[in-house]
Protein backbone atom coordinates (compact mmCIF):
# COMPACT_ATOMS: atom_id res chain seq x y z
CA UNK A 1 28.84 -2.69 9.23
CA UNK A 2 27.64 -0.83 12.31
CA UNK A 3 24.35 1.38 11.31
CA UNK A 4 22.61 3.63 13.60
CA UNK A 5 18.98 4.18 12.63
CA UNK A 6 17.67 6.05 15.46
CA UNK A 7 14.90 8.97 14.57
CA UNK A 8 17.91 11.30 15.35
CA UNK A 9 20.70 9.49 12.81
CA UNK A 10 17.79 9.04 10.25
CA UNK A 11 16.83 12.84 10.09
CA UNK A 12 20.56 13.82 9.88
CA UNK A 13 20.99 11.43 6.64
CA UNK A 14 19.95 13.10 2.98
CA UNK A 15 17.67 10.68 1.43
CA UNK A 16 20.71 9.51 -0.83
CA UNK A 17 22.37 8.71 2.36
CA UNK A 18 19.43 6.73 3.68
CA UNK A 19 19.09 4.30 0.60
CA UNK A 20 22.58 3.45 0.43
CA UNK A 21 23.08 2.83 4.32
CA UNK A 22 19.86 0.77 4.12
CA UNK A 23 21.76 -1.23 0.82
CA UNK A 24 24.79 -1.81 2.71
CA UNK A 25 22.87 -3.26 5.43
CA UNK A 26 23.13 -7.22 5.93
CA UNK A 27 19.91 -8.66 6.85
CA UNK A 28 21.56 -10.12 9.47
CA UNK A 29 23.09 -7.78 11.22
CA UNK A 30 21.95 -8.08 14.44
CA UNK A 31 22.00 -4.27 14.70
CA UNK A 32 18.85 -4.63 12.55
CA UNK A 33 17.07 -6.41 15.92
CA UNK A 34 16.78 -2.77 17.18
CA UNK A 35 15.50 -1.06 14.16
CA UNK A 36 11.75 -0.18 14.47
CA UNK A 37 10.02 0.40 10.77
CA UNK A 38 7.94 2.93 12.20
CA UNK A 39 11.11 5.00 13.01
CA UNK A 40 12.55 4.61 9.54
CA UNK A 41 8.89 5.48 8.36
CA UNK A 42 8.64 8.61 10.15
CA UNK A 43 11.83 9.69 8.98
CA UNK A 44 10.83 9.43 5.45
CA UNK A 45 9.40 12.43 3.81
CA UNK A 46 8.53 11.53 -0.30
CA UNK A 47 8.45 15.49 -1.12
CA UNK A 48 12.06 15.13 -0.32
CA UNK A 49 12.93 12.46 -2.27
CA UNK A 50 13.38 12.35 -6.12
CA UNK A 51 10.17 10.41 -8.22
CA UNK A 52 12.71 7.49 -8.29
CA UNK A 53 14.35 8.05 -4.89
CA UNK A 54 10.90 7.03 -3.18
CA UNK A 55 10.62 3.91 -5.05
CA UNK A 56 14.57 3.14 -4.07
CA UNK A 57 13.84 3.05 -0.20
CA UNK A 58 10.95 0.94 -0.79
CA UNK A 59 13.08 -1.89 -2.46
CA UNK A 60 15.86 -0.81 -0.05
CA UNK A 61 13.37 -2.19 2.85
CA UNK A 62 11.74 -4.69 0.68
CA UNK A 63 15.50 -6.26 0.39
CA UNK A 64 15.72 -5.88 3.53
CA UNK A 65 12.82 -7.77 5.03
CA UNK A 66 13.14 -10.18 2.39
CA UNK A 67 17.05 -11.47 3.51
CA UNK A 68 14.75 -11.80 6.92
CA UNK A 69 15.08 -8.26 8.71
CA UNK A 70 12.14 -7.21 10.64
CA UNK A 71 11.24 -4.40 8.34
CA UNK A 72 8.70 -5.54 6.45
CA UNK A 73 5.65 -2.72 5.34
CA UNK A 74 3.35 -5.18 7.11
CA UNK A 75 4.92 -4.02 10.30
CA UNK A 76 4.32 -0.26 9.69
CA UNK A 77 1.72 1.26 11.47
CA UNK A 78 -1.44 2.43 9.52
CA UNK A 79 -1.01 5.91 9.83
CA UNK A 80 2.33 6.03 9.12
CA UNK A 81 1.65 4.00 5.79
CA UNK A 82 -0.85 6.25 4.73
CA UNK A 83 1.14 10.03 5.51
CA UNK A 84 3.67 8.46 3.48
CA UNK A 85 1.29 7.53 0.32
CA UNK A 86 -0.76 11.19 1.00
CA UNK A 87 2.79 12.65 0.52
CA UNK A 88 4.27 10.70 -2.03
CA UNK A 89 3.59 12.88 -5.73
CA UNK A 90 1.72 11.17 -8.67
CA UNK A 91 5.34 10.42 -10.58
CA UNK A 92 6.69 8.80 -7.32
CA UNK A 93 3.81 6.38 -7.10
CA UNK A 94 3.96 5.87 -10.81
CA UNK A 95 7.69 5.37 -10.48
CA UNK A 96 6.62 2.46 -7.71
CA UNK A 97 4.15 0.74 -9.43
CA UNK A 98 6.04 0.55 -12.55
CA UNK A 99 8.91 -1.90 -10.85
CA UNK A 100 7.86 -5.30 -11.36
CA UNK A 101 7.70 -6.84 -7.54
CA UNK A 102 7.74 -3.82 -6.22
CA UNK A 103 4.70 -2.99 -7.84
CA UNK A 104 3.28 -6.69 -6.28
CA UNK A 105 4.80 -5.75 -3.03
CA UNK A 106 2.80 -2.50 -1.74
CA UNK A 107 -0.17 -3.10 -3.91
CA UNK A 108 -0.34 -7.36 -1.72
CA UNK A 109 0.21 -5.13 1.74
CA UNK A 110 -2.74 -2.04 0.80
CA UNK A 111 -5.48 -5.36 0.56
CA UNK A 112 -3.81 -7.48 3.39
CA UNK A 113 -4.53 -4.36 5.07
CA UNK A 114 -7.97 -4.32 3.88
CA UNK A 115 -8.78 -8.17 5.54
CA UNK A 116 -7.51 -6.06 8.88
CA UNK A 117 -9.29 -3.16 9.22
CA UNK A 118 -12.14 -4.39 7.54
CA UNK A 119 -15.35 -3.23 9.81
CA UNK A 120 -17.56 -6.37 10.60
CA UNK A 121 -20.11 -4.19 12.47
CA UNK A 122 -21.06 -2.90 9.46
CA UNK A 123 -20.90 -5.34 7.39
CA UNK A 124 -23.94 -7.46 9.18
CA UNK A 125 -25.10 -10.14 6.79
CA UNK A 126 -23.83 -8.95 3.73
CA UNK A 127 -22.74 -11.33 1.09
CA UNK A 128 -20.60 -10.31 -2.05
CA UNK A 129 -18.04 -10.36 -3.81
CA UNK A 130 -16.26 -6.92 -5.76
CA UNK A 131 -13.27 -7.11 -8.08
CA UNK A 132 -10.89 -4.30 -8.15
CA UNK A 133 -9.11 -4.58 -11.48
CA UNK A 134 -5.60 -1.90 -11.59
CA UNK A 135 -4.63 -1.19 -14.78
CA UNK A 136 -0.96 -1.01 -16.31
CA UNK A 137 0.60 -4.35 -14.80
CA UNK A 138 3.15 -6.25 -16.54
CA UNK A 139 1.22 -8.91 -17.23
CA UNK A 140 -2.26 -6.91 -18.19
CA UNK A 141 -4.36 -6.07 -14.98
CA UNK A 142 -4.00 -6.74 -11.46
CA UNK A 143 -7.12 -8.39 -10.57
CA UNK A 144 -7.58 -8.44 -6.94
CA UNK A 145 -11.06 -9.77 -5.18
CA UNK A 146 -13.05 -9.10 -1.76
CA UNK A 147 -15.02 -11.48 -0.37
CA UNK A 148 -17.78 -10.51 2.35
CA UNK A 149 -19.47 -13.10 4.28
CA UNK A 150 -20.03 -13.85 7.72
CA UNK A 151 -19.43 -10.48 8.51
CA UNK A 152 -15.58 -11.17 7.14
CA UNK A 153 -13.43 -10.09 4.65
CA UNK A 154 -11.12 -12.39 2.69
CA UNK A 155 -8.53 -11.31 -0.52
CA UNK A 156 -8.08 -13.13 -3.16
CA UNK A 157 -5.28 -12.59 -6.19
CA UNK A 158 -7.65 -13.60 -8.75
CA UNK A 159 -11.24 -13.89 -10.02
CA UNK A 160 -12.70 -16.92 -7.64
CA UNK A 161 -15.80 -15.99 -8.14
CA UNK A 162 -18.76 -13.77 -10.01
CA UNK A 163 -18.14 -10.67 -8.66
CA UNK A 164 -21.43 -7.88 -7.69
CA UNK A 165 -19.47 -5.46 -8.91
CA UNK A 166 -15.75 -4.51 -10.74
CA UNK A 167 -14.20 -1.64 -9.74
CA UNK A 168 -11.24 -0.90 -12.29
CA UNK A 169 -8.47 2.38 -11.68
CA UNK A 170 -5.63 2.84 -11.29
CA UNK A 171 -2.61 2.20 -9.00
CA UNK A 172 -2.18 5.02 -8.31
CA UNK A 173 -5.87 6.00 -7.70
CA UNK A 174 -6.48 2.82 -5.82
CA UNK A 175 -3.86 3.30 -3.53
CA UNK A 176 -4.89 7.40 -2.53
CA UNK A 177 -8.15 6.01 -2.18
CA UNK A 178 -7.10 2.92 0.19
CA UNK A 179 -5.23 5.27 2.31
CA UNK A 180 -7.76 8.13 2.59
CA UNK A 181 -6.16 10.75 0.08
CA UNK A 182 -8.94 10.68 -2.62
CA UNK A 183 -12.42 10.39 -2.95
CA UNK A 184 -14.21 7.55 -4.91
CA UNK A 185 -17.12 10.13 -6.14
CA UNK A 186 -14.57 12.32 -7.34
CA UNK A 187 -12.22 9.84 -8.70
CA UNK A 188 -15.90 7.98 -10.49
CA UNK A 189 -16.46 11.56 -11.76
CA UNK A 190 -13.45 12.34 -13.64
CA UNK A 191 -13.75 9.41 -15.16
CA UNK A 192 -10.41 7.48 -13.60
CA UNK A 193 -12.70 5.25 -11.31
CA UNK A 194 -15.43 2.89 -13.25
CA UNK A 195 -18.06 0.36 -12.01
CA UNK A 196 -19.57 -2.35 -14.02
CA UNK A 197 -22.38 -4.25 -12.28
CA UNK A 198 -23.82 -2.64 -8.76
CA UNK A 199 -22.47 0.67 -8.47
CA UNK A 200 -24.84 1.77 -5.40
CA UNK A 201 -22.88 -1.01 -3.34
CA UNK A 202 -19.87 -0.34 -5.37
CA UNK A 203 -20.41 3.08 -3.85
CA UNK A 204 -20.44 2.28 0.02
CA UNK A 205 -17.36 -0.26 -0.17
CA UNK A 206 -15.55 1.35 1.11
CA UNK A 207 -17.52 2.59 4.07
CA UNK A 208 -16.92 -1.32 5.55
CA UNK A 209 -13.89 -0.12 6.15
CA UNK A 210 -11.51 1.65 8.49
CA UNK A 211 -9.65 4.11 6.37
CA UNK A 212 -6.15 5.55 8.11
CA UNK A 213 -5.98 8.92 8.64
CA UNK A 214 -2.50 10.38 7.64
């Protein structure tokens, strides 16, 4: 089928309209050569989608990129990424991180993203190792693990090694805080962010990073 996805035909489509157009779509269609994911990204507004709405264009693009499009969410610019988390609501989160490989799909992408922007300046000769453990997977929790040495950062899935610190939360938590829309000392004080081991470091973590601004 012939699509236009221009900024102009996206804001003209109601969100229903969107998700089934981007369906239809075959991943081959070489239409699909001139679709940027940053267009499609800044067309997208979660507070006018429905809690399960959000988590349908997601998959929609998902589907997408994996039949081979060029739309993967590892092609979306930072900022983009992280207006669309600071204005997705708690349920529409929720309602993405409770779809098994969804779930896997923008939690991989939010710590790929981490190895990027991942400030070696600051890091200097630090050496550790923090596991961030998120809560309500399918198959208990998500254990995810940083590793900073030689002024590098490198993800693992897994527990490699023994970590400095655990940081358990959260999807939903983890993913306002990786996209600067929370606070990790307000999100440690009500209780839905905890630290076993070094919580001073566990503190600055996140400072050795750069955190998009929406």
């Amino acid at each position: 089928m012939t699509i236009d996805l221009t900024t102009e035909a996206i804001a003209k489509l109601s969100p229903q309209e969107l998700i089934s157009t981007l369906r239809q779509v075959d991943p081959a269609d070489p239409a699909l050569n001139d679709v940027d994911i940053d267009v499609i990204a800044r067309g997208i507004d979660p507070k006018k989608l429905g809690r399960d709405e959000f988590a349908d264009l997601l998959d929609a693009l998902g589907a997408l990129a994996d039949g081979g499009a060029d739309l993967d969410l590892a092609k979306m610019d930072p900022q983009n990424f992280a207006r669309i988390i600071s204005r997705a609501s708690k349920d529409q989160i929720e309602a993405v991180t409770s779809r098994r490989g969804l779930r896997e799909r923008v939690l991989d992408e939010v710590f790929r993203r981490m190895e990027v922007h991942f400030r070696s300046e600051r890091a200097g000769a630090t050496r550790a190792v923090v596991h961030f453990r998120l809560t309500g997977g399918f198959d208990g929790d998500d254990v995810y693990e940083a590793v900073i040495e030689n002024a590098e950062c490198a993800i693992n899935k897994g527990g490699t090694r023994d970590p400095r610190a655990v940081v358990t939360l959260g999807p939903v938590e983890f993913l306002k805080l990786a996209t600067g829309n929370a606070s990790a000392p307000v999100l440690f004080m009500t209780g839905k962010l905890k630290v076993k081991g070094d919580l001073g470091f566990a503190a600055g973590f996140m400072s050795l990073f750069n955190i998009p601004k929406a």
